[in-house]
C-alpha atoms as a PDB file:
ATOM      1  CA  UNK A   1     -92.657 146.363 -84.143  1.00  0.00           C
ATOM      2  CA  UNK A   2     -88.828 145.693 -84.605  1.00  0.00           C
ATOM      3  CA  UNK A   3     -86.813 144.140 -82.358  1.00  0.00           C
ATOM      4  CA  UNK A   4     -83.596 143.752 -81.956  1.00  0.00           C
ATOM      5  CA  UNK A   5     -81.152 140.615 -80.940  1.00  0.00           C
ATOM      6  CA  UNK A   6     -82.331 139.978 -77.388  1.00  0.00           C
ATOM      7  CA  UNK A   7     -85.671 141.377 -77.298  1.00  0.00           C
ATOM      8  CA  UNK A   8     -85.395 144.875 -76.719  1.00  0.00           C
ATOM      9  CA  UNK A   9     -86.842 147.321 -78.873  1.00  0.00           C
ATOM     10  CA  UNK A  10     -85.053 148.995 -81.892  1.00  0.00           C
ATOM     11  CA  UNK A  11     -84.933 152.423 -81.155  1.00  0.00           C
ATOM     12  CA  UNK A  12     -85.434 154.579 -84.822  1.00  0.00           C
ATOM     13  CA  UNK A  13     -84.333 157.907 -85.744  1.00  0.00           C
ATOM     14  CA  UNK A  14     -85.635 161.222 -87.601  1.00  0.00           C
ATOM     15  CA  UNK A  15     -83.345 161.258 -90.428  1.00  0.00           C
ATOM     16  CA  UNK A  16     -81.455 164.633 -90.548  1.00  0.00           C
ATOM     17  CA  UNK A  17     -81.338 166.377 -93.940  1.00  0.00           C
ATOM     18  CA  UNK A  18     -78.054 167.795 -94.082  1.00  0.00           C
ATOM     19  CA  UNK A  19     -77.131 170.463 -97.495  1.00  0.00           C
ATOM     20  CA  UNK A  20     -74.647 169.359 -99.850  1.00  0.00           C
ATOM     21  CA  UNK A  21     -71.854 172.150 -98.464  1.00  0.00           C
ATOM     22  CA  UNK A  22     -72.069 170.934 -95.428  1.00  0.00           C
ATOM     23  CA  UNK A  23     -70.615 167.309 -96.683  1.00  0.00           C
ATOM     24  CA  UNK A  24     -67.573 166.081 -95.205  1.00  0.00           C
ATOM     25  CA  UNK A  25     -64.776 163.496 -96.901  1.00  0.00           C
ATOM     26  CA  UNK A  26     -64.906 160.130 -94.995  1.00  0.00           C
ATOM     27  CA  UNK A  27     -68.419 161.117 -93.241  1.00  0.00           C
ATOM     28  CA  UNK A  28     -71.432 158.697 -93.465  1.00  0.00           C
ATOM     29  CA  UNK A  29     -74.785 158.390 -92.714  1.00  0.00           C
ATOM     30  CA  UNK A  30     -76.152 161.778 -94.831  1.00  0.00           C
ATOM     31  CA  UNK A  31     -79.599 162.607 -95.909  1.00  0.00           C
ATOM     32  CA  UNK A  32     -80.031 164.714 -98.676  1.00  0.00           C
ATOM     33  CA  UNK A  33     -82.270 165.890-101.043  1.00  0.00           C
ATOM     34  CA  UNK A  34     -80.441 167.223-104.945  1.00  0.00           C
ATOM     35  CA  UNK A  35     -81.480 167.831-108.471  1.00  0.00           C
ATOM     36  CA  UNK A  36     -79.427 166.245-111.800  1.00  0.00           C
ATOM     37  CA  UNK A  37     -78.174 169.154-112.821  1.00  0.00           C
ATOM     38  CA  UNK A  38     -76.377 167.784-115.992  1.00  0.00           C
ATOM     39  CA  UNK A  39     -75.395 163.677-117.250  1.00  0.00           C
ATOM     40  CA  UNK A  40     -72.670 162.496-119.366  1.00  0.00           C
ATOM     41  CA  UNK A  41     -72.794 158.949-120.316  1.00  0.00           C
ATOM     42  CA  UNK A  42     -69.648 156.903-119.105  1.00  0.00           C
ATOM     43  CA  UNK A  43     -68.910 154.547-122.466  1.00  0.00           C
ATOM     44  CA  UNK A  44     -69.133 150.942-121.916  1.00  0.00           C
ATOM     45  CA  UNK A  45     -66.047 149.018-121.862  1.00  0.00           C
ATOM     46  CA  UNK A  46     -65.058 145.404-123.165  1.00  0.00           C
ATOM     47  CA  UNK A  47     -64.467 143.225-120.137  1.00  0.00           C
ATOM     48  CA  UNK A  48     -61.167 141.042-119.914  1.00  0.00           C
ATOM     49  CA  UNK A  49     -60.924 137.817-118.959  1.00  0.00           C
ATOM     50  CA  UNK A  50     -62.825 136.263-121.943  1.00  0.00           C
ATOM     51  CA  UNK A  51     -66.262 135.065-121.739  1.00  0.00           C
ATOM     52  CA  UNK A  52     -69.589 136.221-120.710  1.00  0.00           C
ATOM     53  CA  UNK A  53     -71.107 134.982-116.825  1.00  0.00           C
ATOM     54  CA  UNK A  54     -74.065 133.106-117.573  1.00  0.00           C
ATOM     55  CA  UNK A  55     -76.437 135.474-115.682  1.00  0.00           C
ATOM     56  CA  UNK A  56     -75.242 137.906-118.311  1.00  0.00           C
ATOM     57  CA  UNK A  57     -76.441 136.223-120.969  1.00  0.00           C
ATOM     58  CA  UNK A  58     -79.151 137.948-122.894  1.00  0.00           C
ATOM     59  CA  UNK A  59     -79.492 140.990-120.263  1.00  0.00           C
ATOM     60  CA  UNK A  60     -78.843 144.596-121.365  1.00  0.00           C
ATOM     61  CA  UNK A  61     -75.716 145.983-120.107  1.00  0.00           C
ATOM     62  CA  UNK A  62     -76.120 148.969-116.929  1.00  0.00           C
ATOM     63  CA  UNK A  63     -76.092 152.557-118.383  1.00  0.00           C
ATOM     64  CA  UNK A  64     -73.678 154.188-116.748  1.00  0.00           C
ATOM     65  CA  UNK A  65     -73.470 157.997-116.200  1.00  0.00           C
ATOM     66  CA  UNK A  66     -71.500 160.623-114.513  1.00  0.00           C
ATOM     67  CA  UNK A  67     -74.062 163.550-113.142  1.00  0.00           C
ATOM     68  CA  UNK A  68     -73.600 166.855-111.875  1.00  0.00           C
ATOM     69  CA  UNK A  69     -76.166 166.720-108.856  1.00  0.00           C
ATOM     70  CA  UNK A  70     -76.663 169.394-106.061  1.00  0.00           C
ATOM     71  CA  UNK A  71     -78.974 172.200-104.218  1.00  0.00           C
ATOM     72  CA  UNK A  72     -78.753 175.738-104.015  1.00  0.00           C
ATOM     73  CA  UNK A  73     -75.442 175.195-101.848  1.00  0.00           C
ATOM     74  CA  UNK A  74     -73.407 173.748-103.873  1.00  0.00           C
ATOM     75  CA  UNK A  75     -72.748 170.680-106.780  1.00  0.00           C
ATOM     76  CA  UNK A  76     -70.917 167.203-106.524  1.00  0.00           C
ATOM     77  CA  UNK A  77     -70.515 164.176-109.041  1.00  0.00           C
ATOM     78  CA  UNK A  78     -72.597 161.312-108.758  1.00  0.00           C
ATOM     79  CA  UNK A  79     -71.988 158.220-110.723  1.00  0.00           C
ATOM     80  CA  UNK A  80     -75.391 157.033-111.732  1.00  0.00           C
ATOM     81  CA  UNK A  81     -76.867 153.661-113.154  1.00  0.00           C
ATOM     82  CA  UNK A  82     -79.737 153.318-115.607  1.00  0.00           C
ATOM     83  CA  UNK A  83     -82.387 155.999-115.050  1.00  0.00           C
ATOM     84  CA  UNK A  84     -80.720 157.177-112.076  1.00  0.00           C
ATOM     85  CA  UNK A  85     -79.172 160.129-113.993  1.00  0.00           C
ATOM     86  CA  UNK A  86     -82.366 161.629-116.037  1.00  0.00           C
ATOM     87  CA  UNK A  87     -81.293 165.483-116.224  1.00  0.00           C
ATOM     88  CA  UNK A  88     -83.965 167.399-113.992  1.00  0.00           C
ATOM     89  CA  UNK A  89     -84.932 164.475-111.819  1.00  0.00           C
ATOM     90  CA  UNK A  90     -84.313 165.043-108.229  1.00  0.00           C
ATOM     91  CA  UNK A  91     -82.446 162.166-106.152  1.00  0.00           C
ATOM     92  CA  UNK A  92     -83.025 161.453-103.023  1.00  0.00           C
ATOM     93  CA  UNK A  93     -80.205 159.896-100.593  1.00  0.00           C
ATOM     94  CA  UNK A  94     -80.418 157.924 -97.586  1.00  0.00           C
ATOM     95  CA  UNK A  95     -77.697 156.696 -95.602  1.00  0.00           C
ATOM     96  CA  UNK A  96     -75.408 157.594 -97.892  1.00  0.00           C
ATOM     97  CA  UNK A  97     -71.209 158.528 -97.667  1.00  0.00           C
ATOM     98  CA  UNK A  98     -68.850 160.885 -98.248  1.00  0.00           C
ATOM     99  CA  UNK A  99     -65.816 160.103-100.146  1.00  0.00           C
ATOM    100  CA  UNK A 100     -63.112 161.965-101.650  1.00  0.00           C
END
């Protein structure tokens, strides 16, 4: 069982699936459920600042995406990563924000 600092037990919530209308600017803490509606892919840009980090070095770079995601309520962007963005696929957010 978890515990918190002190001993006392961590209390847990139901998670509370919220629709994507009912999103807020500047809100956190959503759960929500959407389908990838449609993906463009975001073109990879040169980095300044010459040279490569060394943990880059022989690793493919992130695909980058920008998806239309949503439910019956309504669509927002979503900028995905790898196979994040598959067209069709639904996504499935925890904890996540709001932002403008």
């Amino acid at each position: 069982m978890a515990t918190a600092k002190g001993g006392e037990k961590l209390v847990l919530r139901k998670p509370v699936f919220v629709k994507v209308d009912q999103l807020k600017p500047g809100t956190t803490g959503h759960t929500l459920t959407v389908k990838v509606v449609s993906a463009s892919p975001v073109p990879a840009r040169a980095r300044g600042g010459g040279g490569v980090p060394a943990f880059a070095i022989g690793s493919r770079p992130a695909r980058i995406a920008e998806c239309l995601v949503g439910d019956e309520t309504w669509v927002i962007v979503f900028t995905a990563r790898n196979e994040q963005g598959d067209v069709g696929f639904d996504l499935h957010f925890t904890m996540c924000d709001a932002s403008h």
